[in-house]
C-alpha atoms as a PDB file:
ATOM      1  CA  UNK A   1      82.779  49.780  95.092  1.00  0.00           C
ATOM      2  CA  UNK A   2      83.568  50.146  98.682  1.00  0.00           C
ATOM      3  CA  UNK A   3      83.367  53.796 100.068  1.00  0.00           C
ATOM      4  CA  UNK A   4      83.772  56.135 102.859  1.00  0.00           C
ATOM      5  CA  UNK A   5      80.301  56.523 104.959  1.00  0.00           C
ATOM      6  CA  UNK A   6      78.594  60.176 104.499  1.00  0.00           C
ATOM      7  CA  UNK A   7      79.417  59.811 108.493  1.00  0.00           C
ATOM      8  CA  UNK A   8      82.954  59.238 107.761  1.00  0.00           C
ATOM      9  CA  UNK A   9      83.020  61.569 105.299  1.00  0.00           C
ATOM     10  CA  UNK A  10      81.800  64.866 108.166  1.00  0.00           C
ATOM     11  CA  UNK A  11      84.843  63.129 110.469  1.00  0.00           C
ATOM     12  CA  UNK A  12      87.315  63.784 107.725  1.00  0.00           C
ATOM     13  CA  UNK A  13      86.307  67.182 106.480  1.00  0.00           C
ATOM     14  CA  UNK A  14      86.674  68.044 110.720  1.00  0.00           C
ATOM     15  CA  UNK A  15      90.065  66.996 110.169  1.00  0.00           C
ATOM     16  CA  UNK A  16      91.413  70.216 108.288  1.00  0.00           C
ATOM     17  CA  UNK A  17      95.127  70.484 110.073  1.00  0.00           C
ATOM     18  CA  UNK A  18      98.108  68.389 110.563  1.00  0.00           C
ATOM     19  CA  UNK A  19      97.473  68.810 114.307  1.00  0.00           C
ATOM     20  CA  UNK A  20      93.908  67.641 114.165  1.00  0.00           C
ATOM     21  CA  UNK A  21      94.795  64.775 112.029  1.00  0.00           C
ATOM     22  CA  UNK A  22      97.797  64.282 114.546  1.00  0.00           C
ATOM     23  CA  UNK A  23      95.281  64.212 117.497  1.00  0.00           C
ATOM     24  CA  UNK A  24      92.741  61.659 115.783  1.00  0.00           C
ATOM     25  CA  UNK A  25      95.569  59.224 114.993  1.00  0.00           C
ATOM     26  CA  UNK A  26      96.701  59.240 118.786  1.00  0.00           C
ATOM     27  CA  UNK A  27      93.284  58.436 119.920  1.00  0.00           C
ATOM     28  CA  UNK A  28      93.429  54.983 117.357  1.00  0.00           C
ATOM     29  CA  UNK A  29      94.224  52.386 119.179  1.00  0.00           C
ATOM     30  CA  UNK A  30      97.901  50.573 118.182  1.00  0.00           C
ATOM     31  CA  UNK A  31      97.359  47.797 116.190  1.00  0.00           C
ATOM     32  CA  UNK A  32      99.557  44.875 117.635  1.00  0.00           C
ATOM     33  CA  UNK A  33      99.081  42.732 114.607  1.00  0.00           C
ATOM     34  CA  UNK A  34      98.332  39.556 116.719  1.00  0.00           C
ATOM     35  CA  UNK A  35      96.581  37.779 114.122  1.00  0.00           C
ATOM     36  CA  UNK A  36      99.271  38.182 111.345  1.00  0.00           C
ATOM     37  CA  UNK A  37     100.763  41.384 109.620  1.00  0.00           C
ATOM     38  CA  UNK A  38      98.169  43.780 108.206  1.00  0.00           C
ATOM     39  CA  UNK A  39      98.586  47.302 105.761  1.00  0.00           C
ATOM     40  CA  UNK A  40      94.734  48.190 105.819  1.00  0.00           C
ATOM     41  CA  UNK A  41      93.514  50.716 104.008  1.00  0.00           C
ATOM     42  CA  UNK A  42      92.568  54.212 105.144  1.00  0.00           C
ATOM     43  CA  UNK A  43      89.018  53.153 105.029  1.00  0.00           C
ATOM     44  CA  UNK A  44      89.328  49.811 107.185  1.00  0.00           C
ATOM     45  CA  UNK A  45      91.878  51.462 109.627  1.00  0.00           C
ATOM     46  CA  UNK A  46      89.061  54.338 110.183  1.00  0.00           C
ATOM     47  CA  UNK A  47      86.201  51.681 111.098  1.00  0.00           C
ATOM     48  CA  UNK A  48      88.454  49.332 112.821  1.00  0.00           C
ATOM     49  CA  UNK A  49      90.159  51.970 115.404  1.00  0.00           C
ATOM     50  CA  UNK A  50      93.526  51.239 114.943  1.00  0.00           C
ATOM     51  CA  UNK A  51      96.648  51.212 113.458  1.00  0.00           C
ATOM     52  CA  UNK A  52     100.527  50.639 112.977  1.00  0.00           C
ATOM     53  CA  UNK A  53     103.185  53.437 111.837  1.00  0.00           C
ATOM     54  CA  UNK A  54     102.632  52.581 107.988  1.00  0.00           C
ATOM     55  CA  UNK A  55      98.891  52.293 108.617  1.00  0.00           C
ATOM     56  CA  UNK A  56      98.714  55.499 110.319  1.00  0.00           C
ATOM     57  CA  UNK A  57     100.946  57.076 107.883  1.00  0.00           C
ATOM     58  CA  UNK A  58      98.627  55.982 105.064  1.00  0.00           C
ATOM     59  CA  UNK A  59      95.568  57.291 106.889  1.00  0.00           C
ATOM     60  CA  UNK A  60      97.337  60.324 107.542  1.00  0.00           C
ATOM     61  CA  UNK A  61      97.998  61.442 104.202  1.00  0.00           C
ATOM     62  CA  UNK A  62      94.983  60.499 103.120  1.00  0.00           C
ATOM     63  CA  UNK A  63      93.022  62.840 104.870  1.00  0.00           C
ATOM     64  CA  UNK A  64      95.518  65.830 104.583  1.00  0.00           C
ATOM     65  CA  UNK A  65      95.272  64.999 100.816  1.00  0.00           C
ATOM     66  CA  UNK A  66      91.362  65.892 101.183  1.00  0.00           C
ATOM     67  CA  UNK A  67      92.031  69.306 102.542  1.00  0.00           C
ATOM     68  CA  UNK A  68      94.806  70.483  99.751  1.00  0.00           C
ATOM     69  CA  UNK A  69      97.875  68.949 100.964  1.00  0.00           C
ATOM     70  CA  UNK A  70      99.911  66.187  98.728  1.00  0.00           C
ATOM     71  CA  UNK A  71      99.430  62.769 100.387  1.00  0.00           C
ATOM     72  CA  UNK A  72     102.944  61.894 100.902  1.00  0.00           C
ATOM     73  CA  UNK A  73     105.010  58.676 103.139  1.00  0.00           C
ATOM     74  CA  UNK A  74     108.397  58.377 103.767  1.00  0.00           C
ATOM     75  CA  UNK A  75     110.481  55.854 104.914  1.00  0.00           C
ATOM     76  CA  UNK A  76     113.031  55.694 107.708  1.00  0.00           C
ATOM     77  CA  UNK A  77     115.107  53.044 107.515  1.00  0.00           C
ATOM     78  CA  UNK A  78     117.092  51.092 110.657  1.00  0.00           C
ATOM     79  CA  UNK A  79     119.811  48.279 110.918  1.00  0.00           C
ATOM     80  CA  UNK A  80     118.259  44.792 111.164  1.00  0.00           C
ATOM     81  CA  UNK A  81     118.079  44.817 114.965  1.00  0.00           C
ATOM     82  CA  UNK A  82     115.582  47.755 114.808  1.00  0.00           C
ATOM     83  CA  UNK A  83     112.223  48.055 113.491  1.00  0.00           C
ATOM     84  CA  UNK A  84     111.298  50.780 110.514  1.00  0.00           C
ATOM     85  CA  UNK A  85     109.369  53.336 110.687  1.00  0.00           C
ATOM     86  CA  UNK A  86     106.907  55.473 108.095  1.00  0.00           C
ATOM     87  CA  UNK A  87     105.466  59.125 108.891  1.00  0.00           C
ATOM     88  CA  UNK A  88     103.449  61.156 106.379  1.00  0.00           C
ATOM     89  CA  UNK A  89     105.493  64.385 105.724  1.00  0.00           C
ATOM     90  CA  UNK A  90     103.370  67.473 104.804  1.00  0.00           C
ATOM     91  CA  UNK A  91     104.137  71.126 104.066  1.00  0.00           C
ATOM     92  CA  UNK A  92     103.013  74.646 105.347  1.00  0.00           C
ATOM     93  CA  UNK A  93     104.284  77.838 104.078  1.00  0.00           C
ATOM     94  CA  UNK A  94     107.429  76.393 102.866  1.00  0.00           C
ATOM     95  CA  UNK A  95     108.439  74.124 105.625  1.00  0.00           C
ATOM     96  CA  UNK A  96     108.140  70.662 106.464  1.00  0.00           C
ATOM     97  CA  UNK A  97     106.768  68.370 109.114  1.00  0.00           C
ATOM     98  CA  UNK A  98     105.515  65.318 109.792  1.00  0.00           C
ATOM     99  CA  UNK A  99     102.133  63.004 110.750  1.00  0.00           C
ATOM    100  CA  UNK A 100     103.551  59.779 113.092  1.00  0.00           C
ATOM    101  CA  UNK A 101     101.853  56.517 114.690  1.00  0.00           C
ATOM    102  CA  UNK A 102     103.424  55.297 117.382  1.00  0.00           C
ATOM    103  CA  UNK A 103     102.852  53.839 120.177  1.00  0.00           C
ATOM    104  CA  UNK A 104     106.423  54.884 122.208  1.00  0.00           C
ATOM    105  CA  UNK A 105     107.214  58.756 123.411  1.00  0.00           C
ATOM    106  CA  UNK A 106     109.504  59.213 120.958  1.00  0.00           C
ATOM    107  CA  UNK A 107     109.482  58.999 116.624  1.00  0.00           C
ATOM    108  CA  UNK A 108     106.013  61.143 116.840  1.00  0.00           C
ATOM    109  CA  UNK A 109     104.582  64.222 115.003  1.00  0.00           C
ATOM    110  CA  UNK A 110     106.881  66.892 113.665  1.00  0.00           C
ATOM    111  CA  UNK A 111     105.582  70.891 113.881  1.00  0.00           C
ATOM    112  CA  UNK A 112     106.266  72.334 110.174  1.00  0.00           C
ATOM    113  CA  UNK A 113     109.613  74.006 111.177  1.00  0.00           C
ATOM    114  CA  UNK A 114     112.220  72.354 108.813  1.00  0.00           C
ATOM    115  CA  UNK A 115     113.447  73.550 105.757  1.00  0.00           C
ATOM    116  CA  UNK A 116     114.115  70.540 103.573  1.00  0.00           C
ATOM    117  CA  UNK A 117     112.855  66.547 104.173  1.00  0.00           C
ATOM    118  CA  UNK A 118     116.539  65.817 105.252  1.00  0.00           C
ATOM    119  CA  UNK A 119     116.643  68.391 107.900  1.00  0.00           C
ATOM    120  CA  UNK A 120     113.225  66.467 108.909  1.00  0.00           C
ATOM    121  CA  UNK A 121     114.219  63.185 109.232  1.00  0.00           C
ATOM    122  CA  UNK A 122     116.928  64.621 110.958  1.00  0.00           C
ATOM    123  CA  UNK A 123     114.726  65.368 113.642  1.00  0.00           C
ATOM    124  CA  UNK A 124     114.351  61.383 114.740  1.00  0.00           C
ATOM    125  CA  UNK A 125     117.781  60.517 114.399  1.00  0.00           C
ATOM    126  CA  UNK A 126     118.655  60.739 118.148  1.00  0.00           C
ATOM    127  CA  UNK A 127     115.201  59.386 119.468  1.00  0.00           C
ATOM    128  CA  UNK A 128     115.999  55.928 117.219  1.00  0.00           C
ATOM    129  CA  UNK A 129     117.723  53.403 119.526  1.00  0.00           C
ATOM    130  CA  UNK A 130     117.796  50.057 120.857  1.00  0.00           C
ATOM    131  CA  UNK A 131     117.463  49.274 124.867  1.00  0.00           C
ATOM    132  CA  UNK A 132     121.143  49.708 124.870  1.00  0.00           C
ATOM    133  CA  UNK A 133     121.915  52.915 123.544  1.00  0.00           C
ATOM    134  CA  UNK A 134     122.968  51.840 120.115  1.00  0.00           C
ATOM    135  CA  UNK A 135     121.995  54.364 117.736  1.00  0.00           C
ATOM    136  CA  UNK A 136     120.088  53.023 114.723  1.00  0.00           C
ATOM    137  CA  UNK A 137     118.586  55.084 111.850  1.00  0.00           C
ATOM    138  CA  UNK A 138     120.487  54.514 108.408  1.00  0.00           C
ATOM    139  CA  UNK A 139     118.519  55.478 105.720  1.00  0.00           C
ATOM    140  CA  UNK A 140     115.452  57.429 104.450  1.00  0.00           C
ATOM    141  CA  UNK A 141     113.626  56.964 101.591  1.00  0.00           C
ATOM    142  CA  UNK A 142     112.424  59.894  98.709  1.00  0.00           C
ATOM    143  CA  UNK A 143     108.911  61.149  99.428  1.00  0.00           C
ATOM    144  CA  UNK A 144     106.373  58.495  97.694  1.00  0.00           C
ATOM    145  CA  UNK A 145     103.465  60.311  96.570  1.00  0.00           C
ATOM    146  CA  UNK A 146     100.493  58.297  97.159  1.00  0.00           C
ATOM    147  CA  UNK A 147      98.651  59.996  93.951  1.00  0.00           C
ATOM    148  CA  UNK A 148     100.232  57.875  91.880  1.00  0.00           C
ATOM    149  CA  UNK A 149      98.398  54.842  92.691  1.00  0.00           C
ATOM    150  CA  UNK A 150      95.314  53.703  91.125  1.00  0.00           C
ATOM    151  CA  UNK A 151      92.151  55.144  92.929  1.00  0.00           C
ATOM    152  CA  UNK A 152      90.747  53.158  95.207  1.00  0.00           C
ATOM    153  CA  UNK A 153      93.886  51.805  97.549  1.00  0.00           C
ATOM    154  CA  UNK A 154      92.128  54.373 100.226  1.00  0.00           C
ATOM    155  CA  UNK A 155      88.954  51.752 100.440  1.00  0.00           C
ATOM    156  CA  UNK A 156      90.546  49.061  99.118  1.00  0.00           C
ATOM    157  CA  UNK A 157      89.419  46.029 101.369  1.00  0.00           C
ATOM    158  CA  UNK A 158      92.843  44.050 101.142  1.00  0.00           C
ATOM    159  CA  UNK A 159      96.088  44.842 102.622  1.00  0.00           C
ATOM    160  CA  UNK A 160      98.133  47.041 100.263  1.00  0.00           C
ATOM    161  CA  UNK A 161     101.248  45.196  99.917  1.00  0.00           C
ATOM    162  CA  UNK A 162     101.798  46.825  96.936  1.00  0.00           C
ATOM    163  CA  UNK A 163     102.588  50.195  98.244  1.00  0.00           C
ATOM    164  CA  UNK A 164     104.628  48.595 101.267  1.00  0.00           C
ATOM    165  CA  UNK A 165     107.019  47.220  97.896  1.00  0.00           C
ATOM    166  CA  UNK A 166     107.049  50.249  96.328  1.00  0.00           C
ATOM    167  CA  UNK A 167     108.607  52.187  99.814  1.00  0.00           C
ATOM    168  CA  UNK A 168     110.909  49.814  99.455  1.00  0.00           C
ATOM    169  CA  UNK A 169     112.627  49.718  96.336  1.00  0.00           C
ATOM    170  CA  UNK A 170     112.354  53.631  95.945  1.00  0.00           C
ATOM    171  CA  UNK A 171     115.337  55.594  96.198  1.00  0.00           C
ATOM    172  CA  UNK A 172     116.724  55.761  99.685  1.00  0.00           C
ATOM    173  CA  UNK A 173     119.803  58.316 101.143  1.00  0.00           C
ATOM    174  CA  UNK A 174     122.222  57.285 103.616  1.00  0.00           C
ATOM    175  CA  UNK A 175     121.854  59.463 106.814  1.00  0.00           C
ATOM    176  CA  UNK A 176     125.525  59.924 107.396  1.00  0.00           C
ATOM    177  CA  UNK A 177     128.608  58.217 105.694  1.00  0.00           C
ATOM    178  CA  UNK A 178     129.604  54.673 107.173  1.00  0.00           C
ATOM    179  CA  UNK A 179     132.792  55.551 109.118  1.00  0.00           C
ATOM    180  CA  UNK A 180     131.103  57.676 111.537  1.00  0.00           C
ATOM    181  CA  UNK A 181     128.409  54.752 112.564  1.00  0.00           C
ATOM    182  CA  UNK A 182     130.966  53.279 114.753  1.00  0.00           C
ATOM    183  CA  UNK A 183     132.094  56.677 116.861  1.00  0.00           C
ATOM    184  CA  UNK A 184     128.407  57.276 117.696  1.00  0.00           C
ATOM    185  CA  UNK A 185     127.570  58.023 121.314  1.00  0.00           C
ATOM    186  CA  UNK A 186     125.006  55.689 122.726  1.00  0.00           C
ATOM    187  CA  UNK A 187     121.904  57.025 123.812  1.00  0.00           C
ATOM    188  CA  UNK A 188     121.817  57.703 127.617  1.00  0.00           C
ATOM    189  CA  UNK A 189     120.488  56.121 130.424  1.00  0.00           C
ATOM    190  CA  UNK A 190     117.625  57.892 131.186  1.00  0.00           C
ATOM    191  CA  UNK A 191     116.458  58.349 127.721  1.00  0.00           C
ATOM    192  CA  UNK A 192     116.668  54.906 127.327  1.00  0.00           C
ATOM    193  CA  UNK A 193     114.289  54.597 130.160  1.00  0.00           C
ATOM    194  CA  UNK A 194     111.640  57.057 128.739  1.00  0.00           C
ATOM    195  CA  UNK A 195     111.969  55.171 125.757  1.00  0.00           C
ATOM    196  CA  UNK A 196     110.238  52.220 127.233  1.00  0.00           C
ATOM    197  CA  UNK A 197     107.073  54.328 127.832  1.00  0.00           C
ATOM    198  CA  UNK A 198     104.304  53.042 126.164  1.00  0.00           C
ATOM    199  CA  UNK A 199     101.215  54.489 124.722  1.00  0.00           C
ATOM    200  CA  UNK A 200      98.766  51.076 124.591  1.00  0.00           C
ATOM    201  CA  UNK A 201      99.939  48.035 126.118  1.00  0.00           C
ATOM    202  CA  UNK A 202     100.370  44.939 124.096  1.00  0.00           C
END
């Protein structure tokens, strides 16, 4: 069975806080997926040195889970023309935050501040939007607790699909009711501009 090196293992003691873990995702480069679609596990996202949002996400919980915290994902859901996104929420002292891969300025890590997951996701509403304007976060999912899968998904050395599935068909809340999507306010110009900002070019 596959398994964290006892090299590995010293990195992901070091990584004791959200920030840190925050910090060592930023420094993975974005994976691009140019040879097909990937979900790697924590283990092969670690030794390869990169990542997507999901793959981050997954990594991200996985090492909070090893210093006390429950390794949860959540899903944030946007129209069709959009892409989707996936953070790791975590808790402190009551309040919530958020681990995020990605590789634009805005949809990234959350300081524990907010009372409740909605108030959270709350928090990326106005940063989700297309090159022109138009607003796009619909949906979030309930927190999927990554406990409940078999041991082993965090080495396992195929893509893990079967968690992707499971985001999906959880439970998922609207974000506001459906006759106030078409009086939103686009997003202005200059955000727009600062939303093209990349981290790692393609």
């Amino acid at each position: 069975m596959l398994d964290f090196t006892k090299k590995e293992k010293v990195l992901l003691k070091r990584l004791n806080t959200p920030s840190r873990v925050q910090d060592f995702l930023n420094g993975l480069s974005f994976n691009f997926e140019k040879r097909g679609e990937t979900l790697k596990s924590p283990l092969f996202v670690l030794r390869e040195g990169k990542a997507h949002c999901l793959e981050g996400a997954l990594l991200g919980a996985y090492i909070l889970s090893l210093h006390g915290f429950k390794p949860y994902i959540l899903h944030l859901q946007a129209t069709k023309h959009d892409y989707d996104h996936v953070i790791a929420p975590f808790k402190v002292r009551g309040l919530w935050g958020a681990l995020s891969k990605t590789n634009h300025t805005v949809l990234r890590y959350r300081e524990p501040i907010y009372k409740n997951i909605r108030e959270l996701v709350l928090s990326y509403f106005h940063e989700y939007f297309l090159n022109n304007g138009q607003k796009t976060l619909r949906q979030y999912s309930a927190l999927l607790n990554l406990s409940t899968f078999k041991n082993g998904w965090e080495t396992f050395d195929k893509d893990l699909w079967y968690i992707d599935k499971k985001l999906d068909k959880i439970k998922h809340y609207d974000i506001m009711p459906k006759n106030t999507i078409k009086k939103l306010r686009k997003a202005d110009k200059v955000e727009i501009k600062a939303g093209r900002i990349v981290e790692f070019k393609k």
